[in-house]
N, C-alpha and C. Protein backbone atom coordinates (compact mmCIF):
# COMPACT_ATOMS: atom_id res chain seq x y z
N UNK A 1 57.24 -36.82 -46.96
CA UNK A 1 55.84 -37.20 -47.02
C UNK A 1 55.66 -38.59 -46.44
N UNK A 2 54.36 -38.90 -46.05
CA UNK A 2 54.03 -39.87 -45.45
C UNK A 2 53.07 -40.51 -45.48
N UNK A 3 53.13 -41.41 -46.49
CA UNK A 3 51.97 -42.12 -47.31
C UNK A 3 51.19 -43.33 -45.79
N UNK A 4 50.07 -43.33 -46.52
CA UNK A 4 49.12 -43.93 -45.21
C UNK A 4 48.59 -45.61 -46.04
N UNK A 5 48.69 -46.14 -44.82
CA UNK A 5 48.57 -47.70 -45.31
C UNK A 5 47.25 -48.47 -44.98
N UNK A 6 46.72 -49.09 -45.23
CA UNK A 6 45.44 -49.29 -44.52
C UNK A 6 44.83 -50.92 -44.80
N UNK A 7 45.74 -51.58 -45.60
CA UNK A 7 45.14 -52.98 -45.46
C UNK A 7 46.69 -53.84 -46.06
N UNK A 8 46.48 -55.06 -45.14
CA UNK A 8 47.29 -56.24 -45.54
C UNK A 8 48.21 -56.72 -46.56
N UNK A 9 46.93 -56.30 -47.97
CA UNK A 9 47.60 -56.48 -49.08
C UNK A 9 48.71 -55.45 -49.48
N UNK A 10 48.17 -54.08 -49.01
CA UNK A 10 49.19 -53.34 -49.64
C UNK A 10 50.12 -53.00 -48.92
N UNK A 11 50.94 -53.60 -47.42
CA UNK A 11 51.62 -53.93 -46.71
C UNK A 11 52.64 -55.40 -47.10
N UNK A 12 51.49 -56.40 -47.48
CA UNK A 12 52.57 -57.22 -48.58
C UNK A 12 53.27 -56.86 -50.03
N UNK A 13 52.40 -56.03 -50.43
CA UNK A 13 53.05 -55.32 -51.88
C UNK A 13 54.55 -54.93 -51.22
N UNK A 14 54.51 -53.69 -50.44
CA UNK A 14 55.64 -53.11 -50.17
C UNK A 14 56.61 -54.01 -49.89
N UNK A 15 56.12 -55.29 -48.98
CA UNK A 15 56.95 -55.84 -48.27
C UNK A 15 57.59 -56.46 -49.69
N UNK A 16 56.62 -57.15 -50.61
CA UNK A 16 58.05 -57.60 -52.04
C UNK A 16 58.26 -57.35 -52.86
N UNK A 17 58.77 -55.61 -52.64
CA UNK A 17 59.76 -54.95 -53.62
C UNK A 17 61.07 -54.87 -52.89
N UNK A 18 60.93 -55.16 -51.30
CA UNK A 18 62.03 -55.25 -50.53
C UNK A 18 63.07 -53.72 -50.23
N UNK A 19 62.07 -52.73 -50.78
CA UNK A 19 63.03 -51.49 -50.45
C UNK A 19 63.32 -51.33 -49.12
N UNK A 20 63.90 -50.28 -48.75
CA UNK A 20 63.97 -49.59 -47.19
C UNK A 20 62.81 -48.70 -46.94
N UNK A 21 62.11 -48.89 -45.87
CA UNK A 21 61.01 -48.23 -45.55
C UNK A 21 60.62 -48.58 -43.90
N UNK A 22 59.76 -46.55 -43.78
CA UNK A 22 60.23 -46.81 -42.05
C UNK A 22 58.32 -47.19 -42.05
N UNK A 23 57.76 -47.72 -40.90
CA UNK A 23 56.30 -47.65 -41.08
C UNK A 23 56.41 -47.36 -39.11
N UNK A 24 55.17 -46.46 -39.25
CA UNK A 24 54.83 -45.63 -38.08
C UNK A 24 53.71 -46.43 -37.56
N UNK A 25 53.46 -46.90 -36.35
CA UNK A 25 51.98 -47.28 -36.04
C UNK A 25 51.66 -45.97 -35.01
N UNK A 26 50.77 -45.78 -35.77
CA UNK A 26 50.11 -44.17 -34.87
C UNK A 26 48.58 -44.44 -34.47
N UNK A 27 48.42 -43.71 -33.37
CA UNK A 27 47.45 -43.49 -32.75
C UNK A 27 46.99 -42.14 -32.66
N UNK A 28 45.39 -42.12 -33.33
CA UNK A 28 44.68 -41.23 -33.73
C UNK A 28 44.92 -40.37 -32.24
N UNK A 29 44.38 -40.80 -31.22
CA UNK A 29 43.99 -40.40 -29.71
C UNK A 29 45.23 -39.79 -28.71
N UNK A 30 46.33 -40.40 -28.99
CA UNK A 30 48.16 -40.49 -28.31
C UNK A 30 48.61 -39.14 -28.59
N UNK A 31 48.47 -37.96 -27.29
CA UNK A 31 49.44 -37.03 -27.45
C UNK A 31 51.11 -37.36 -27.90
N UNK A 32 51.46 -38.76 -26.98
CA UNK A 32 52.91 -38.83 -27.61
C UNK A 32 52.70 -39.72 -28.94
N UNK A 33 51.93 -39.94 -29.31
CA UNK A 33 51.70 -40.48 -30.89
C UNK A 33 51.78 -39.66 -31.97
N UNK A 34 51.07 -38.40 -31.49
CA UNK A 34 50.98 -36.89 -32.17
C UNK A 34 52.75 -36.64 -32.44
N UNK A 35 53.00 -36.88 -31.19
CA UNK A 35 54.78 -36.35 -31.32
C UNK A 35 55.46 -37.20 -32.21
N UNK A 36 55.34 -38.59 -32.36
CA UNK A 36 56.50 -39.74 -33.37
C UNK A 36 55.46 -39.23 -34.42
N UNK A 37 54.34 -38.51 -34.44
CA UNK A 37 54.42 -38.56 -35.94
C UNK A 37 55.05 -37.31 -36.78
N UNK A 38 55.02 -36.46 -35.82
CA UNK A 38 55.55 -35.01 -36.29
C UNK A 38 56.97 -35.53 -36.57
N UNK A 39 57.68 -36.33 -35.70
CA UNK A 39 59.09 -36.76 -36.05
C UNK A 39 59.39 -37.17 -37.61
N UNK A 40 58.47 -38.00 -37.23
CA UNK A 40 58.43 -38.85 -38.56
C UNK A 40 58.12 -37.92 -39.71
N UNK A 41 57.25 -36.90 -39.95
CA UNK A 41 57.00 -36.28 -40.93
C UNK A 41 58.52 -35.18 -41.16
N UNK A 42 58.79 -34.68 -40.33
CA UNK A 42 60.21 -34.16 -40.33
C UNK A 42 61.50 -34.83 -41.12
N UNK A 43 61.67 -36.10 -40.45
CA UNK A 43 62.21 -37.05 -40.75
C UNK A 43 62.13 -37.47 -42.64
N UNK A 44 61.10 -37.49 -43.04
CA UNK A 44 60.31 -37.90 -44.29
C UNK A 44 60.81 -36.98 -45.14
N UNK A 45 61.58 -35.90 -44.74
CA UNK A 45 61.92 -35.24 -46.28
C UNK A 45 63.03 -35.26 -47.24
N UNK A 46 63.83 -36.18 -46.25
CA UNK A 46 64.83 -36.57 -46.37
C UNK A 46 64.85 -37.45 -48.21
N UNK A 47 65.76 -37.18 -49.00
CA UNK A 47 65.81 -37.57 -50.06
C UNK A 47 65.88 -39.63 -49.88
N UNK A 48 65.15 -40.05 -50.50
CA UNK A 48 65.44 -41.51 -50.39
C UNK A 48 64.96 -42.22 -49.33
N UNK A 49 64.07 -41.50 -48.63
CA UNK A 49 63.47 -42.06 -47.81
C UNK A 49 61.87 -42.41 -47.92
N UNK A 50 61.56 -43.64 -47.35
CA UNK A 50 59.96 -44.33 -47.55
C UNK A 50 59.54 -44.23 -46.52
N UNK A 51 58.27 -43.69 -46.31
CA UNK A 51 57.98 -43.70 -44.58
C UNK A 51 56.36 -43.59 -45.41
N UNK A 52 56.10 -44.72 -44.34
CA UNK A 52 54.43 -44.98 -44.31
C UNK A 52 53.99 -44.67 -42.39
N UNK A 53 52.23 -44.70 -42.72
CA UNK A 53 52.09 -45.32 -41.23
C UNK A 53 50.59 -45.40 -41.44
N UNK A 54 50.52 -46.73 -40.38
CA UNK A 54 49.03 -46.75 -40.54
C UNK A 54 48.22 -46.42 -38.96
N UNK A 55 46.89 -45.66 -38.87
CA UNK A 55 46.16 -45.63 -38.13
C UNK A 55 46.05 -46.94 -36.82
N UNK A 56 46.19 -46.66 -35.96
CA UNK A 56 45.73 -48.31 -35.68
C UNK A 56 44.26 -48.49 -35.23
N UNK A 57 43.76 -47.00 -35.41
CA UNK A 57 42.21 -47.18 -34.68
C UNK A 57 41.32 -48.19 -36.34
N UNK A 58 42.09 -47.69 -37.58
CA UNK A 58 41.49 -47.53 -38.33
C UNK A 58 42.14 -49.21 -39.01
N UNK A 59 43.12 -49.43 -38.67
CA UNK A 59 43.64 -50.23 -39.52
C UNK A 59 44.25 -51.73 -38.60
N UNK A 60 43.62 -52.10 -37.40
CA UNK A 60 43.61 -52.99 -36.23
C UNK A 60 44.89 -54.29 -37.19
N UNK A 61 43.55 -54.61 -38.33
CA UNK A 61 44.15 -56.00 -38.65
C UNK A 61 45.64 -55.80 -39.25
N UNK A 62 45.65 -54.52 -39.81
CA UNK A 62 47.00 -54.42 -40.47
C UNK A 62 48.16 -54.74 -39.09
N UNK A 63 47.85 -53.99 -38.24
CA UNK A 63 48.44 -53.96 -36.85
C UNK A 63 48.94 -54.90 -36.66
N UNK A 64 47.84 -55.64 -36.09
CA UNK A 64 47.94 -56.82 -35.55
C UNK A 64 49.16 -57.94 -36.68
N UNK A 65 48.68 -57.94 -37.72
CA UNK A 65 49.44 -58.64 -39.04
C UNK A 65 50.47 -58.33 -38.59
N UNK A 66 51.00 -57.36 -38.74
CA UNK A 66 52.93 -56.71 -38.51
C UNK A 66 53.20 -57.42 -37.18
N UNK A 67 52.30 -57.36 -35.89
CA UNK A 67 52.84 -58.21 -34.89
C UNK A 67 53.15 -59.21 -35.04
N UNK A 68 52.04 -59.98 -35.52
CA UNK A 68 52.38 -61.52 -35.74
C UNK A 68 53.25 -62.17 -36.50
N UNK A 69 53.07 -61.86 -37.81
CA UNK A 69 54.70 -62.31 -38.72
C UNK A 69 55.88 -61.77 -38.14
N UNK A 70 56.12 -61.03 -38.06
CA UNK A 70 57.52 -60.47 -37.71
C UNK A 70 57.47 -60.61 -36.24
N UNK A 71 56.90 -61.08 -35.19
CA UNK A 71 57.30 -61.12 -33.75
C UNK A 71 57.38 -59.94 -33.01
N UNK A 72 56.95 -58.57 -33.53
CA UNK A 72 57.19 -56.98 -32.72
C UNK A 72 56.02 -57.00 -31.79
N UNK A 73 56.20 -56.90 -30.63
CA UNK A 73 55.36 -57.16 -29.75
C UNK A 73 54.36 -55.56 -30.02
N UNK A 74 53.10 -55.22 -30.22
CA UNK A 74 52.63 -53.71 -30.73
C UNK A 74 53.21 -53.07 -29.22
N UNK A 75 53.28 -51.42 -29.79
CA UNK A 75 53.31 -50.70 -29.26
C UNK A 75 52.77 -49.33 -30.07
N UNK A 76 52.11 -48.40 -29.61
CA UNK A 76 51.86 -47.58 -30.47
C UNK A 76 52.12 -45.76 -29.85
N UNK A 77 52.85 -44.93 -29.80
CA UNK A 77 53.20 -45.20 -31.50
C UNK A 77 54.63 -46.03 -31.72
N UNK A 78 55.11 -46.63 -32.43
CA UNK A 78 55.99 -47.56 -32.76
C UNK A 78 56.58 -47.34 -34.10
N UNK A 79 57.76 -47.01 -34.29
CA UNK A 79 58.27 -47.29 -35.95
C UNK A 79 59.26 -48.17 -35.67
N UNK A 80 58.77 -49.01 -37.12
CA UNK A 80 59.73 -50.43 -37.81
C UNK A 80 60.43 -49.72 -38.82
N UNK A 81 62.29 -50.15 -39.07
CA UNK A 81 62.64 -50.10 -39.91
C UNK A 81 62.68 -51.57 -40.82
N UNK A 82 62.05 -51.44 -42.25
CA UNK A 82 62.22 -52.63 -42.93
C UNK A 82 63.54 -52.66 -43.84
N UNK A 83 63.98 -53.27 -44.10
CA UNK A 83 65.53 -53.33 -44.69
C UNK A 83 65.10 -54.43 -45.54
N UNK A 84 65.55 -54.97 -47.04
CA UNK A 84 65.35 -56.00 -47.78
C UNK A 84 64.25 -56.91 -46.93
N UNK A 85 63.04 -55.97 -46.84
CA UNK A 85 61.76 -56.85 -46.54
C UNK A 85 61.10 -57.28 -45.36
N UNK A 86 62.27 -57.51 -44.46
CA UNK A 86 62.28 -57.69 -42.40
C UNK A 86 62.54 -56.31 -42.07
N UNK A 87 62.09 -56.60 -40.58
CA UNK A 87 62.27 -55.58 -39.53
C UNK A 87 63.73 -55.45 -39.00
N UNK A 88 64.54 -54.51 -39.11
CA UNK A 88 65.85 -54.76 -38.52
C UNK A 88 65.84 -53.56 -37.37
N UNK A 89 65.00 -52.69 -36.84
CA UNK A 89 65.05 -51.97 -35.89
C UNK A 89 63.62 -51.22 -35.65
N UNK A 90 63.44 -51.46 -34.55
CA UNK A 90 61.93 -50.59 -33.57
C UNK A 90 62.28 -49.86 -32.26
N UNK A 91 61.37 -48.79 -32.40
CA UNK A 91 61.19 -48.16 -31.01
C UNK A 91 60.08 -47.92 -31.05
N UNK A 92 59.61 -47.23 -29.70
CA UNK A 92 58.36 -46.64 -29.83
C UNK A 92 58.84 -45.41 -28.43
N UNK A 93 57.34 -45.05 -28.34
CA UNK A 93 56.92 -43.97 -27.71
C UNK A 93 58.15 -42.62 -27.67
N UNK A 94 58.91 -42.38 -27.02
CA UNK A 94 59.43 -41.13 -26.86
C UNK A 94 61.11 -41.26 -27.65
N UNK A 95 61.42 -42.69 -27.66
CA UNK A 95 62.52 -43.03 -29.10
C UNK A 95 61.85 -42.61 -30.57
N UNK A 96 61.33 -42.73 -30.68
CA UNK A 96 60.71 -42.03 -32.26
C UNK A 96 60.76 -40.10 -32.27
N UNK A 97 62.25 -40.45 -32.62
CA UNK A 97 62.74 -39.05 -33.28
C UNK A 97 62.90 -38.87 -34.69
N UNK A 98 63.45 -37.90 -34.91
CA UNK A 98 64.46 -37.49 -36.27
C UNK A 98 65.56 -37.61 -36.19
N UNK A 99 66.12 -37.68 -35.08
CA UNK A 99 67.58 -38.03 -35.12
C UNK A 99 67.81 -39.40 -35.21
N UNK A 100 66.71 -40.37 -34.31
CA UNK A 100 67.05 -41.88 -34.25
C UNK A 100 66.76 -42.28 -35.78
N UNK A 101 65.83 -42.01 -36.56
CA UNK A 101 65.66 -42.50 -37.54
C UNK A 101 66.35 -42.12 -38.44
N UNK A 102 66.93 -40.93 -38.68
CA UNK A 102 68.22 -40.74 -39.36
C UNK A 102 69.38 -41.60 -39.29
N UNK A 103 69.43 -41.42 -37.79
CA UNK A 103 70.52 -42.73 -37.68
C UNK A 103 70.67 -43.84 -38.09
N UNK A 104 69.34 -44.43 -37.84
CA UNK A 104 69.35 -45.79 -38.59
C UNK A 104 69.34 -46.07 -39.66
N UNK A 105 68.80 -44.79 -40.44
CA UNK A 105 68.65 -44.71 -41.88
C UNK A 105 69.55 -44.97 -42.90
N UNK A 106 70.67 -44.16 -41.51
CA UNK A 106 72.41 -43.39 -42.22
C UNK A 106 73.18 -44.78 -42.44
N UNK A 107 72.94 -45.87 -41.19
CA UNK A 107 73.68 -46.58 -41.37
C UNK A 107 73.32 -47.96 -41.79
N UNK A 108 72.23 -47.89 -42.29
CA UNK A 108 71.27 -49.30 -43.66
C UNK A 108 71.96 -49.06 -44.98
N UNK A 109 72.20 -48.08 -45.18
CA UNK A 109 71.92 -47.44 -46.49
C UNK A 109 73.77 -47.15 -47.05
């Protein structure tokens, strides 16, 4: 499952409990956005796994926020892995699989 995020604050919540969690920036409009998210929902059933994502038509400032603190230049669609709170790995567009994010998953954890 793939819980949906939609403002600042509750992007800092997550950020300080410091779990592992993947966050998707998706685009309502993006045939290949459509695709990292199907990944991602695939990906998501995986036992122990956190996967958010937020809109970016809907949720700009959140967007933008994740660029700026953390330095990820946007791309959409784009998934961040957060590890104890930072970003320790991104891709976007046609890298946003089930296999890459497994991978990275496999070897955080």
């Amino acid at each position: 499952m793939i819980n949906k995020l939609e403002t600042v604050a509750d992007f800092t919540t997550l950020m300080e409990q410091a779990q592992p969690l993947f966050l998707l920036k998706h685009s309502l409009t993006c045939p290949i956005s459509q695709s990292a998210f199907e990944e991602m929902e695939k990906f998501s059933g995986l036992p122990e796994v956190n996967c958010y994502y937020l809109a970016v038509q809907e949720a700009r400032l959140l967007s933008d926020h994740i660029a700026e603190e953390y330095g990820i230049k946007h791309e959409s669609p784009q998934a961040i892995f957060f590890h104890e709170g930072q970003p320790v790995w991104h891709a976007s567009h046609w890298k946003v699989t089930e296999n890459a994010l497994t991978e990275v998953f496999e070897g955080k954890n």
